[in-house]
PDB file of N, CA and C in Angstrom:
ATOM      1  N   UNK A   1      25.269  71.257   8.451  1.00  0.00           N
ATOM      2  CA  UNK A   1      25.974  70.005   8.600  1.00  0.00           C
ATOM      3  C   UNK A   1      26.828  69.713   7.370  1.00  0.00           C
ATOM      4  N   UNK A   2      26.618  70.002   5.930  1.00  0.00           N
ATOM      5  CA  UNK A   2      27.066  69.627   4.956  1.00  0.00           C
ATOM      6  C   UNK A   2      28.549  70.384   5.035  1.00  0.00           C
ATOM      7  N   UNK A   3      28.817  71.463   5.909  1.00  0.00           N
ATOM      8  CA  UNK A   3      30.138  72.111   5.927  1.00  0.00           C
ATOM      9  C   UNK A   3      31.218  70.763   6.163  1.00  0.00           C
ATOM     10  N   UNK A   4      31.027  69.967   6.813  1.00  0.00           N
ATOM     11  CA  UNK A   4      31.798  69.194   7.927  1.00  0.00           C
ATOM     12  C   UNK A   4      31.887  67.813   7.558  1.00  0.00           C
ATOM     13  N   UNK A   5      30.700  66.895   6.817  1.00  0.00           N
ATOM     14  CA  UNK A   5      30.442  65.911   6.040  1.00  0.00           C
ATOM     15  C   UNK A   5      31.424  65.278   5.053  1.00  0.00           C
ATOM     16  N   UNK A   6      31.642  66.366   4.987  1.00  0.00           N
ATOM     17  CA  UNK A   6      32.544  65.656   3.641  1.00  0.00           C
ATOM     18  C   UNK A   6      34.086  65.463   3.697  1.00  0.00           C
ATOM     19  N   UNK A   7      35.019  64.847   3.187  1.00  0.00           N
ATOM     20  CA  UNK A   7      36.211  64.603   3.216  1.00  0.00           C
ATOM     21  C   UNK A   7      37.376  65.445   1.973  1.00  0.00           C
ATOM     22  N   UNK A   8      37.580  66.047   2.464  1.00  0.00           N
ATOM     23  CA  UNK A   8      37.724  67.061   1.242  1.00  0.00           C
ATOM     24  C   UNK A   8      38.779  66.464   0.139  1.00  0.00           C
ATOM     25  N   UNK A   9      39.940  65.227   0.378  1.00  0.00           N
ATOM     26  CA  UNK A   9      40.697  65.125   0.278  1.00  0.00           C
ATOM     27  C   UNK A   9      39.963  63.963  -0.816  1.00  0.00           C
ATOM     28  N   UNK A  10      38.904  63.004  -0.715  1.00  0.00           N
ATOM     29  CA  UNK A  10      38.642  61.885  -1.035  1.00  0.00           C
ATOM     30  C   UNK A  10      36.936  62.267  -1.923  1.00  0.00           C
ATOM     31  N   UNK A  11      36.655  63.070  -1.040  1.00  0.00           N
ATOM     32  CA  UNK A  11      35.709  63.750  -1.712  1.00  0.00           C
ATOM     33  C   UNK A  11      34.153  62.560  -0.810  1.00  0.00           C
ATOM     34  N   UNK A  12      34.561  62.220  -0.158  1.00  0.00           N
ATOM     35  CA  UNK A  12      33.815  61.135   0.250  1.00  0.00           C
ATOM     36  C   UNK A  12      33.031  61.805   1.624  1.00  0.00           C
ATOM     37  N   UNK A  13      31.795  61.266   2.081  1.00  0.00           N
ATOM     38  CA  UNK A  13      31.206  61.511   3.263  1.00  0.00           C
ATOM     39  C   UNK A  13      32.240  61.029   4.385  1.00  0.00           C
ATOM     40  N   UNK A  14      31.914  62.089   5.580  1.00  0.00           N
ATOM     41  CA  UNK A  14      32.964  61.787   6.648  1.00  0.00           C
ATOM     42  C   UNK A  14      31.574  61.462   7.834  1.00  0.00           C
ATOM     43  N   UNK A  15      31.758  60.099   7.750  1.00  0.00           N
ATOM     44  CA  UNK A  15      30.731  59.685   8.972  1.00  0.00           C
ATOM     45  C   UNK A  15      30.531  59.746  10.143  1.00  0.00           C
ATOM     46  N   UNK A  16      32.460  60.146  10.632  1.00  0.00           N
ATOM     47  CA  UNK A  16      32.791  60.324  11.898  1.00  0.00           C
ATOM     48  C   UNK A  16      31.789  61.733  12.388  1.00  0.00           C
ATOM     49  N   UNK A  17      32.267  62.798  11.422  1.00  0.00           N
ATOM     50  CA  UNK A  17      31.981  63.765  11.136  1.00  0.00           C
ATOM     51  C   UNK A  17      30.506  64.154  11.679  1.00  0.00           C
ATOM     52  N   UNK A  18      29.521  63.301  10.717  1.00  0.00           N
ATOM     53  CA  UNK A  18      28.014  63.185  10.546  1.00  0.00           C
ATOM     54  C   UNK A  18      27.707  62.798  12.253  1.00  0.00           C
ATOM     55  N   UNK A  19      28.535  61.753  12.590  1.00  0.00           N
ATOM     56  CA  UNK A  19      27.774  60.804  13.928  1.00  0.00           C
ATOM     57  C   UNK A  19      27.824  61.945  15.163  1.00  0.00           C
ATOM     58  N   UNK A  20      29.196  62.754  14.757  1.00  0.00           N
ATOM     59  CA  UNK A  20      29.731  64.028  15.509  1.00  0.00           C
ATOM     60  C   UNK A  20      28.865  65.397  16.296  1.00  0.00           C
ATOM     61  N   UNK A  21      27.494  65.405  14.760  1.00  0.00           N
ATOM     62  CA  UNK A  21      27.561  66.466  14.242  1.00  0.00           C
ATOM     63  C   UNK A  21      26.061  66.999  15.658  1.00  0.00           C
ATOM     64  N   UNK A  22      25.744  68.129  15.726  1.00  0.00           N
ATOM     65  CA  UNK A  22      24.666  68.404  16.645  1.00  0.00           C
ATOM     66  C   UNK A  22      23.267  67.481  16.391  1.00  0.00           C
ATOM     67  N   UNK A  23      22.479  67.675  15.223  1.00  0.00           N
ATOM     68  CA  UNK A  23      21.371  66.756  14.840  1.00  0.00           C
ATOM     69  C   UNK A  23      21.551  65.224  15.243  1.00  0.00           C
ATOM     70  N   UNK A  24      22.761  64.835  14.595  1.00  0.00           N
ATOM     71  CA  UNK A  24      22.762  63.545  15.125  1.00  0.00           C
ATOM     72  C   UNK A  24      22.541  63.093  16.625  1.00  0.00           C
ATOM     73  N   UNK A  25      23.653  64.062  17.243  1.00  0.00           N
ATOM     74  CA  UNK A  25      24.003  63.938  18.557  1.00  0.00           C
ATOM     75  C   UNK A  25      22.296  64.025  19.426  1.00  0.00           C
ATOM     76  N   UNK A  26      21.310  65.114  18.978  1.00  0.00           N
ATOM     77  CA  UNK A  26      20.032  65.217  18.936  1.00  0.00           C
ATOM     78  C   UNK A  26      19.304  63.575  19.160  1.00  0.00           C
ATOM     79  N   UNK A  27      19.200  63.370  17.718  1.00  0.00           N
ATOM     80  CA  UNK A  27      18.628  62.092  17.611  1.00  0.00           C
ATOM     81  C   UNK A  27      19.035  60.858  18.340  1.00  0.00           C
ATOM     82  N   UNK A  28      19.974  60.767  18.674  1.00  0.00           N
ATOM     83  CA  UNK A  28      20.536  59.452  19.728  1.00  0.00           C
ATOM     84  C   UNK A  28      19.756  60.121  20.976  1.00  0.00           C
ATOM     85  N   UNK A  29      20.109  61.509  21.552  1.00  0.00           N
ATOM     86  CA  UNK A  29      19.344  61.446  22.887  1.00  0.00           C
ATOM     87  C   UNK A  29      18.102  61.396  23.063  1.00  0.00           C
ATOM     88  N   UNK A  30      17.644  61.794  21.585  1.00  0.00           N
ATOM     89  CA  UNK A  30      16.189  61.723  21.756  1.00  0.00           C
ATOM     90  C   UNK A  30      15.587  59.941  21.987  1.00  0.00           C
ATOM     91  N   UNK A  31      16.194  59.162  21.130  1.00  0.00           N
ATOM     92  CA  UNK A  31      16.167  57.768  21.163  1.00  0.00           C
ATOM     93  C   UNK A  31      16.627  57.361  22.613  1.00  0.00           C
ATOM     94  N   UNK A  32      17.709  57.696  23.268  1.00  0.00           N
ATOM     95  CA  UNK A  32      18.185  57.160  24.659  1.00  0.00           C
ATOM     96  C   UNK A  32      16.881  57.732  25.909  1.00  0.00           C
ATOM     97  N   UNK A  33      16.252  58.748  25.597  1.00  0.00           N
ATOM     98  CA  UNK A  33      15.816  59.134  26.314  1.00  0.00           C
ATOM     99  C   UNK A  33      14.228  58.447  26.209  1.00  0.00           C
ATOM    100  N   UNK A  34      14.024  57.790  25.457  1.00  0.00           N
ATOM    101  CA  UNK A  34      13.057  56.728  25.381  1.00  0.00           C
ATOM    102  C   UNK A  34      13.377  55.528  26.011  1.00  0.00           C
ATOM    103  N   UNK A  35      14.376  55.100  25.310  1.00  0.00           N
ATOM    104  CA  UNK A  35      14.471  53.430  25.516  1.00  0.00           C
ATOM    105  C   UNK A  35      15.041  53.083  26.939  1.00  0.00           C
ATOM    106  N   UNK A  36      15.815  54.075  26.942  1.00  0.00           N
ATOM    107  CA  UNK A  36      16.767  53.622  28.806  1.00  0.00           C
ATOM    108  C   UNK A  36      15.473  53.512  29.635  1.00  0.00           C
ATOM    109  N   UNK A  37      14.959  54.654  30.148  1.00  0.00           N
ATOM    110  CA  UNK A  37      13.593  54.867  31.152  1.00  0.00           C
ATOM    111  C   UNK A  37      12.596  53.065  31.087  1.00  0.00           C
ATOM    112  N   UNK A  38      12.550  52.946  29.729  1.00  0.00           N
ATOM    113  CA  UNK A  38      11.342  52.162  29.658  1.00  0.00           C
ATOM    114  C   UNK A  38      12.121  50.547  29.891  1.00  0.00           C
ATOM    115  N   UNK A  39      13.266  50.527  29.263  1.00  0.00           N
ATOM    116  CA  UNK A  39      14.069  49.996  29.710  1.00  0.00           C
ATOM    117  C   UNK A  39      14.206  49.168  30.970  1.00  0.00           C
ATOM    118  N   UNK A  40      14.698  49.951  31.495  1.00  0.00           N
ATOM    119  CA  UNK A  40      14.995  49.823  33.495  1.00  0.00           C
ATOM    120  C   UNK A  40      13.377  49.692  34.359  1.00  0.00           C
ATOM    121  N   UNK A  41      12.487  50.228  33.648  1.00  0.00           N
ATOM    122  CA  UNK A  41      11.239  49.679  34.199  1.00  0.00           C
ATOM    123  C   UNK A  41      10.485  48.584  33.837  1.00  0.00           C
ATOM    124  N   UNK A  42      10.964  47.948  32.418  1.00  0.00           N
ATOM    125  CA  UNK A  42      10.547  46.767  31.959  1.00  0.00           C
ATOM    126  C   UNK A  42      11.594  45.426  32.926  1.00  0.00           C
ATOM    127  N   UNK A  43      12.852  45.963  33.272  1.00  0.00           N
ATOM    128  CA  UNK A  43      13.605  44.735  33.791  1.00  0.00           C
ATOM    129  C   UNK A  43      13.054  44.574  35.486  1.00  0.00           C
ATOM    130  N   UNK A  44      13.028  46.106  36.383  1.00  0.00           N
ATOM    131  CA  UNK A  44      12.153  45.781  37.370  1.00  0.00           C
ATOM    132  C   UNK A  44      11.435  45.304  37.801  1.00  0.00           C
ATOM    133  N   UNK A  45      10.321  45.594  36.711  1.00  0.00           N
ATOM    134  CA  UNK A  45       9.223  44.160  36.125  1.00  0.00           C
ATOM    135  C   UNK A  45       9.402  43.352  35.981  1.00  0.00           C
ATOM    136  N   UNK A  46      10.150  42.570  34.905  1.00  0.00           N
ATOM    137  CA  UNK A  46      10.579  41.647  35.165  1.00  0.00           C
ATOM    138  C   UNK A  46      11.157  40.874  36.544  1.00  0.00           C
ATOM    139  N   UNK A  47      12.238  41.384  37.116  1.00  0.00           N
ATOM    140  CA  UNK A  47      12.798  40.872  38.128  1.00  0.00           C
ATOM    141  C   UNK A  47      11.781  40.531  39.397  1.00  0.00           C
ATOM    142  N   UNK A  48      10.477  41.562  39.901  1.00  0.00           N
ATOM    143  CA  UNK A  48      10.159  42.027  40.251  1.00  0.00           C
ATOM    144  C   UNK A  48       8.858  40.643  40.515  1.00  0.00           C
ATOM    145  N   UNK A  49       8.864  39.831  38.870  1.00  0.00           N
ATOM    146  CA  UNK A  49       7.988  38.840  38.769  1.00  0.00           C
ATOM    147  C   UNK A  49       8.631  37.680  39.030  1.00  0.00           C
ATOM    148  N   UNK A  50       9.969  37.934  38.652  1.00  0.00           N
ATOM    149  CA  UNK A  50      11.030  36.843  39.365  1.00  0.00           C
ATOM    150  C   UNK A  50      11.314  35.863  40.379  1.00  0.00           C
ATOM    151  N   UNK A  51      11.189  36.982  41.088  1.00  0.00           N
ATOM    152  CA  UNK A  51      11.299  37.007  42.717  1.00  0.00           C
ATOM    153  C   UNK A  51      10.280  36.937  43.510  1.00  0.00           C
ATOM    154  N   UNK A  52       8.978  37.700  42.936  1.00  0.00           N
ATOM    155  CA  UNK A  52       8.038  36.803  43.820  1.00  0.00           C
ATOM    156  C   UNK A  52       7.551  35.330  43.154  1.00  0.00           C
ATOM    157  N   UNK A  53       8.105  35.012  42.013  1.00  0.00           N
ATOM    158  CA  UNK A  53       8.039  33.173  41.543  1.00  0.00           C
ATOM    159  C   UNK A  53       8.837  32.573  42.571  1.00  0.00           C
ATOM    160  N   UNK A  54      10.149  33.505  43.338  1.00  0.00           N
ATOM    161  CA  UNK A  54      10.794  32.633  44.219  1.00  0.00           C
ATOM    162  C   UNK A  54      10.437  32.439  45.773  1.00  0.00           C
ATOM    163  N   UNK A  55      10.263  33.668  45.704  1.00  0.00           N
ATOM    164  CA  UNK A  55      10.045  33.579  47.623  1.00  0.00           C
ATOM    165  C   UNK A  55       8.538  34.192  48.306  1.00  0.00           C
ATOM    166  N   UNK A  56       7.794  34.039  46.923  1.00  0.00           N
ATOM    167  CA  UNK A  56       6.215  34.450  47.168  1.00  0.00           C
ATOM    168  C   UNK A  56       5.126  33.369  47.075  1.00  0.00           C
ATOM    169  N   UNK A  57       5.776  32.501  47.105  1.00  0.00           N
ATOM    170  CA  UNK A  57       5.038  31.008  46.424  1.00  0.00           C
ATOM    171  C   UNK A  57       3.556  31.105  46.322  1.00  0.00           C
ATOM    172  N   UNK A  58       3.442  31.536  47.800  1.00  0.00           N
ATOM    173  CA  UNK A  58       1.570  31.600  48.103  1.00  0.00           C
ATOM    174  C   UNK A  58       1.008  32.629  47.600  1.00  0.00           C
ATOM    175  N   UNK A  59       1.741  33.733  47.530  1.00  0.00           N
ATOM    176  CA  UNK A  59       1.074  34.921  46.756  1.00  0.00           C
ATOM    177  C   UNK A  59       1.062  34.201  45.220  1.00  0.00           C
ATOM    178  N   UNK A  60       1.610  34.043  44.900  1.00  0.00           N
ATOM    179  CA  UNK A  60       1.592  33.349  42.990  1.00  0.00           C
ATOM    180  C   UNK A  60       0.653  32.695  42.881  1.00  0.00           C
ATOM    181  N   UNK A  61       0.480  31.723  43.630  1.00  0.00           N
ATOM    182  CA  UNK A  61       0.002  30.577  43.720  1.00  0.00           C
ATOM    183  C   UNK A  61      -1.748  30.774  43.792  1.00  0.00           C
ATOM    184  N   UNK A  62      -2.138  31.863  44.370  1.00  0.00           N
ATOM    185  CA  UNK A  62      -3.616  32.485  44.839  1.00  0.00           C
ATOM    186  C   UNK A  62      -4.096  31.659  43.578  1.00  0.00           C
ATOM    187  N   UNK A  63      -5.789  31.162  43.735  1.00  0.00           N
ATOM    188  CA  UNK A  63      -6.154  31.362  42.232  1.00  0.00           C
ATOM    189  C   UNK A  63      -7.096  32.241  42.395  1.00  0.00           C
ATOM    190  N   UNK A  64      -7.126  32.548  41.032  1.00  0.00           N
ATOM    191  CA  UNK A  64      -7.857  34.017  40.710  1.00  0.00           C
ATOM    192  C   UNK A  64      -9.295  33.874  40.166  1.00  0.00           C
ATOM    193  N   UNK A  65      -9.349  32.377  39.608  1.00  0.00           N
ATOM    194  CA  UNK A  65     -10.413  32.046  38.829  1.00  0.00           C
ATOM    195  C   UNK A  65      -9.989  30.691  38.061  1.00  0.00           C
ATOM    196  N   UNK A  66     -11.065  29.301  38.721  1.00  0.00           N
ATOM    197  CA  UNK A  66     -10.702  28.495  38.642  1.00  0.00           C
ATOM    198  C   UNK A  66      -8.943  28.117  38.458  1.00  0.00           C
ATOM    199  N   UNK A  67      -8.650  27.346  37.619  1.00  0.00           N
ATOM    200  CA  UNK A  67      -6.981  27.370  37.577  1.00  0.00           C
ATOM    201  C   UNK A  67      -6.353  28.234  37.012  1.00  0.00           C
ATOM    202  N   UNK A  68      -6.840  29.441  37.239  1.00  0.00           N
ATOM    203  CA  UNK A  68      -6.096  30.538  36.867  1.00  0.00           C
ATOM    204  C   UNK A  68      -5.036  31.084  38.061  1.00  0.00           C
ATOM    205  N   UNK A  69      -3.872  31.501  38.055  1.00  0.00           N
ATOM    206  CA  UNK A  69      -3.515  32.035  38.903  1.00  0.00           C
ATOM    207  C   UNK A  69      -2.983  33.520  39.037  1.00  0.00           C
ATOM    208  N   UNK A  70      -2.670  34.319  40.156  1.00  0.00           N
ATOM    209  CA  UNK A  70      -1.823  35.359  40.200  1.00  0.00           C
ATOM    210  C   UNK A  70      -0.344  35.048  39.546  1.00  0.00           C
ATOM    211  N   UNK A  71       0.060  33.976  39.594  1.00  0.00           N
ATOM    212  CA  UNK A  71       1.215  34.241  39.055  1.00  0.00           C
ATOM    213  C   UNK A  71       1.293  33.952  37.065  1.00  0.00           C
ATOM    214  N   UNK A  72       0.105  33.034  36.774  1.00  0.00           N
ATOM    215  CA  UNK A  72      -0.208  32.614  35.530  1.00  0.00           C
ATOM    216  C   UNK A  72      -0.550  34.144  35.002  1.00  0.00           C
ATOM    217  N   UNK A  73      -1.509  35.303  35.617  1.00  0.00           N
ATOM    218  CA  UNK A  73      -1.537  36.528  35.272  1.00  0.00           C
ATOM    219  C   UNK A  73      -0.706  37.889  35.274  1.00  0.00           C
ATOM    220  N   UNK A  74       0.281  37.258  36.070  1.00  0.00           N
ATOM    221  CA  UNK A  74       1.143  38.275  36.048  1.00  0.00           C
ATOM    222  C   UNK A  74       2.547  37.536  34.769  1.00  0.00           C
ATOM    223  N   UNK A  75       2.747  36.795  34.392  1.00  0.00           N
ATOM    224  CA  UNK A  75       3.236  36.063  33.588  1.00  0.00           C
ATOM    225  C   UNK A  75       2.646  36.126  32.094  1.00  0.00           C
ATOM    226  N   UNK A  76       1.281  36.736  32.097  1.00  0.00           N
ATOM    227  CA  UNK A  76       1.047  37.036  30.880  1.00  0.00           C
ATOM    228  C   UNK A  76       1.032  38.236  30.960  1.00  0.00           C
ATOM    229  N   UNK A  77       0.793  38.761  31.512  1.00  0.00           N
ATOM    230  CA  UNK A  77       1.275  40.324  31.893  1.00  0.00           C
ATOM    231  C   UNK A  77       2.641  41.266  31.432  1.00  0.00           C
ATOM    232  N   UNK A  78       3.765  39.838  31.745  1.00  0.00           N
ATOM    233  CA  UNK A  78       4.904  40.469  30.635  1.00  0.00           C
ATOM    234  C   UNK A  78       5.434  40.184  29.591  1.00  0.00           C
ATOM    235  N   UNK A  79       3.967  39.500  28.769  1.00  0.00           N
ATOM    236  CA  UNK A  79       3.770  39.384  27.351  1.00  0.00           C
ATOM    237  C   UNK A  79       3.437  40.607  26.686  1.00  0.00           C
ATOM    238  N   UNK A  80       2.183  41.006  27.555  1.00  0.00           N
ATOM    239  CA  UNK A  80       1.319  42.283  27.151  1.00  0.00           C
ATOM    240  C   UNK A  80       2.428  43.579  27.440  1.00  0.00           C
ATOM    241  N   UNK A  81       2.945  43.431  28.681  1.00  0.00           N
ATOM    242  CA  UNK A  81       4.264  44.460  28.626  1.00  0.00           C
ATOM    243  C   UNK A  81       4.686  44.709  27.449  1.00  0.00           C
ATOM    244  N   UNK A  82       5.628  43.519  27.123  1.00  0.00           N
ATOM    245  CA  UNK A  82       6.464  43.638  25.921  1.00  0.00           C
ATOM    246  C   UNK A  82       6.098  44.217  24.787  1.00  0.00           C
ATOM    247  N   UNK A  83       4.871  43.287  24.002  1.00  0.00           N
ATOM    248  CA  UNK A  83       4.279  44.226  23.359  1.00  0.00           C
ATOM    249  C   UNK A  83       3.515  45.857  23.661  1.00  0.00           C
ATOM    250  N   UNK A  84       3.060  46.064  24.548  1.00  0.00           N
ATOM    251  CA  UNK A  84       2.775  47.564  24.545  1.00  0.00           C
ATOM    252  C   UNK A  84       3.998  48.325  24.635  1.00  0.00           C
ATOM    253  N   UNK A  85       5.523  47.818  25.079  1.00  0.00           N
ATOM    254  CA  UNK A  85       6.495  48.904  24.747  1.00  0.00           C
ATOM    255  C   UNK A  85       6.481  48.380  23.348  1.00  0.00           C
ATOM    256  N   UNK A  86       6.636  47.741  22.918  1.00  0.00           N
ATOM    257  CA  UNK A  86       7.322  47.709  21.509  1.00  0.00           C
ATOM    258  C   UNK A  86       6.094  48.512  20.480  1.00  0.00           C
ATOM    259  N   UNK A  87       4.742  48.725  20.787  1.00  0.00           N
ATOM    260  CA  UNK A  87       3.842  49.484  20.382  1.00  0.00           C
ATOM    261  C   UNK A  87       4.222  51.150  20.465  1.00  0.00           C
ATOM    262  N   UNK A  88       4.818  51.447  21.973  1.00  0.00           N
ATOM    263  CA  UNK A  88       4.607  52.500  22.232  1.00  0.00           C
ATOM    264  C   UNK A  88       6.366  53.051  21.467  1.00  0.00           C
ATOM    265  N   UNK A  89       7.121  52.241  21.303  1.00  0.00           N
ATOM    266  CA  UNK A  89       8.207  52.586  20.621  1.00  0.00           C
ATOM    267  C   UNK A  89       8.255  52.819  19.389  1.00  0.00           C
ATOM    268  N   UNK A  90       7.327  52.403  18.667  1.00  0.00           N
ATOM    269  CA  UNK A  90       6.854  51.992  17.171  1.00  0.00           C
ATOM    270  C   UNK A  90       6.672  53.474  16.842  1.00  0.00           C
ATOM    271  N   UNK A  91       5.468  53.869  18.055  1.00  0.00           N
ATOM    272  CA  UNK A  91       4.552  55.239  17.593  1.00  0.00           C
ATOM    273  C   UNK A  91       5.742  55.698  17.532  1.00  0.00           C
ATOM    274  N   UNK A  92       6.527  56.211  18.845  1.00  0.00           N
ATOM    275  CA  UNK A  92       7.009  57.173  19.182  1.00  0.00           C
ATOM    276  C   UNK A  92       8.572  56.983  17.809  1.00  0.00           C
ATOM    277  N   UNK A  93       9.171  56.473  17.703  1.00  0.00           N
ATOM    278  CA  UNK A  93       9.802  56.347  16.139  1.00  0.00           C
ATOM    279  C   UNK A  93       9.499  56.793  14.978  1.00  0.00           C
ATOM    280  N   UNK A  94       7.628  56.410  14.556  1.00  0.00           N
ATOM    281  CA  UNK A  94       7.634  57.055  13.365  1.00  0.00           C
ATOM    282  C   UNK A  94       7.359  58.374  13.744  1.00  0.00           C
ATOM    283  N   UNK A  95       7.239  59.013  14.900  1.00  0.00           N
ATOM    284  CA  UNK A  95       6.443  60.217  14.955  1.00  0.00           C
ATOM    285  C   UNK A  95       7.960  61.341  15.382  1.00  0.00           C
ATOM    286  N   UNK A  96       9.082  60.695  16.102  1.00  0.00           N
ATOM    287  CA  UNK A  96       9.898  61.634  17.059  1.00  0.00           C
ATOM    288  C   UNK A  96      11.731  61.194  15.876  1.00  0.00           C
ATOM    289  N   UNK A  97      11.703  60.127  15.817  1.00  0.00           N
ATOM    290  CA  UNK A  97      12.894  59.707  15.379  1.00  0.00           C
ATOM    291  C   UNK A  97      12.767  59.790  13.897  1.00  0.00           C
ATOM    292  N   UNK A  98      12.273  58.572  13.266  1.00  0.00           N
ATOM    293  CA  UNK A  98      12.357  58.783  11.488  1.00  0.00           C
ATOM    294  C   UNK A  98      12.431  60.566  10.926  1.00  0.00           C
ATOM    295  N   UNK A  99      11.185  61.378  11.223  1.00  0.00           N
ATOM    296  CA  UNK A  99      12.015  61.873  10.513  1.00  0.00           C
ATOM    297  C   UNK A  99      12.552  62.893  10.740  1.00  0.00           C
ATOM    298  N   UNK A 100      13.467  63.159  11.867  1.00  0.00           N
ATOM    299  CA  UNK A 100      14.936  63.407  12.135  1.00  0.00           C
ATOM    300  C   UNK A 100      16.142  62.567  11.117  1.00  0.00           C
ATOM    301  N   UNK A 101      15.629  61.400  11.515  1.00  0.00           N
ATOM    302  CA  UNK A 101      16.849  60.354  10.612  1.00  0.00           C
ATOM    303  C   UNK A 101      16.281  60.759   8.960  1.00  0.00           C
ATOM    304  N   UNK A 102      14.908  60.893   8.505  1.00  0.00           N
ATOM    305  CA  UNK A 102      15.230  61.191   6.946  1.00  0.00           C
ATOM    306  C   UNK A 102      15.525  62.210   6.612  1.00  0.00           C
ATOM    307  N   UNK A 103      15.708  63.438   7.456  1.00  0.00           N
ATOM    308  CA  UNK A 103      16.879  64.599   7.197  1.00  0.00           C
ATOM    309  C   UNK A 103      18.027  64.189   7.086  1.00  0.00           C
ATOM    310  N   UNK A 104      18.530  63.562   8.214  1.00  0.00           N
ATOM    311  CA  UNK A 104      19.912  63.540   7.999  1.00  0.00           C
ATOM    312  C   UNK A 104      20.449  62.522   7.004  1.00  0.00           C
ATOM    313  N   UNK A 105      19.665  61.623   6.283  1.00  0.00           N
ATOM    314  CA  UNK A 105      19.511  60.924   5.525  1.00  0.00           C
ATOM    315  C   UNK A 105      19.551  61.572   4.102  1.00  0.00           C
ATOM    316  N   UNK A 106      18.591  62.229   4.109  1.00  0.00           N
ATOM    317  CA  UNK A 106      18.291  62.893   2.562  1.00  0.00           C
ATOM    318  C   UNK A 106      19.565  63.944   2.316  1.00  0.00           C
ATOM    319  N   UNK A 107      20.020  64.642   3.211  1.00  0.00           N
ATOM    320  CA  UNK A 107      21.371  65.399   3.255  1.00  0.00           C
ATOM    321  C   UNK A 107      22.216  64.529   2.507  1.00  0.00           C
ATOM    322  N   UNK A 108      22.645  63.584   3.371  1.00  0.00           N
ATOM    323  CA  UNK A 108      24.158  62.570   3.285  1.00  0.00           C
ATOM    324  C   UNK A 108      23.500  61.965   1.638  1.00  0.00           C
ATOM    325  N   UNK A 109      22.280  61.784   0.968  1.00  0.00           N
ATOM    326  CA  UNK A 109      22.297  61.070  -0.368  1.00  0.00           C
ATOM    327  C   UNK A 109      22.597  62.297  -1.320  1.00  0.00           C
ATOM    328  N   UNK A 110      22.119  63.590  -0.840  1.00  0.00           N
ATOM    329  CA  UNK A 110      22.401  65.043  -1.756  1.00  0.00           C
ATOM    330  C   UNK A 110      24.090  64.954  -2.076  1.00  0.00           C
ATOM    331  N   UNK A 111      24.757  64.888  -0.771  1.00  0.00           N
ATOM    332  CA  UNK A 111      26.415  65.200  -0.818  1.00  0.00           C
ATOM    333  C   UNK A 111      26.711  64.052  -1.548  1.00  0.00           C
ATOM    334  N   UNK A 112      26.062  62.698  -1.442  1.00  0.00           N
ATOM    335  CA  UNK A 112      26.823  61.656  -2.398  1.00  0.00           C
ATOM    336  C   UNK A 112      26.423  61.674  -3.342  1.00  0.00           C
ATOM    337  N   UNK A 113      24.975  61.753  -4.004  1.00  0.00           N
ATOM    338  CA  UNK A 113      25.021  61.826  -5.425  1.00  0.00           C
ATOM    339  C   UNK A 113      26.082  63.299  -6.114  1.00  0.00           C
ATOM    340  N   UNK A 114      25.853  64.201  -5.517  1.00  0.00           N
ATOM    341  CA  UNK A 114      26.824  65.350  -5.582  1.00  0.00           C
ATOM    342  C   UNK A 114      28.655  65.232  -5.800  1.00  0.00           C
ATOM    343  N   UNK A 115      28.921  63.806  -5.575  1.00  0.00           N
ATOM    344  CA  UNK A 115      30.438  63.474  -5.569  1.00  0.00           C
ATOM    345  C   UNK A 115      30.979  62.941  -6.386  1.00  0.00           C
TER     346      UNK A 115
END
């Protein structure tokens, strides 16, 4: 990567370059290929709880246990969602993404202290 990085003229990192480069290009799909999927199944969910708040009344409405309801549990449900993606994104970041990104990181500080 360091062939391509640099600006030969300015002597400066070429970011276009870097964002260009295969690793990078790597690391975004590796990141897209997380977040989209979980993504589009968190809004389903969502919507999914939406809509039966609208036209499910009696299903929501069940209670489950004393004034508890199906819809009071499925409503905390995409609390616990939220947080378990944002858990399962956490792992999967420090374990799949960071350090990809502190390669390409530690590179780009070599070429600039180097300038």
């Amino acid at each position: 990567m360091t062939d391509r990085i640099t600006d030969e003229s300015a002597g400066a990192i070429d970011y276009v370059a870097v964002e260009e480069s295969a690793r990078f290009q790597t690391l975004k799909r590796t990141q897209r290929s997380f977040i989209f999927p979980l993504a589009a199944l968190f809004l389903i969910w969502y919507f999914v709880y939406v809509l039966l708040g609208a036209y499910a009344t009696e299903f929501m409405g069940q209670r489950v246990w004393g004034d508890i309801t199906v819809g009071l549990l499925l409503g905390l449900g995409q609390f616990v969602t939220t947080f378990a993606i944002t858990m399962a994104y956490v792992a999967f970041a420090n374990r799949k993404l960071d350090p990809k990104a502190q390669e390409i990181r530690e590179e780009l500080e070599k070429v600039q202290a180097g300038a």
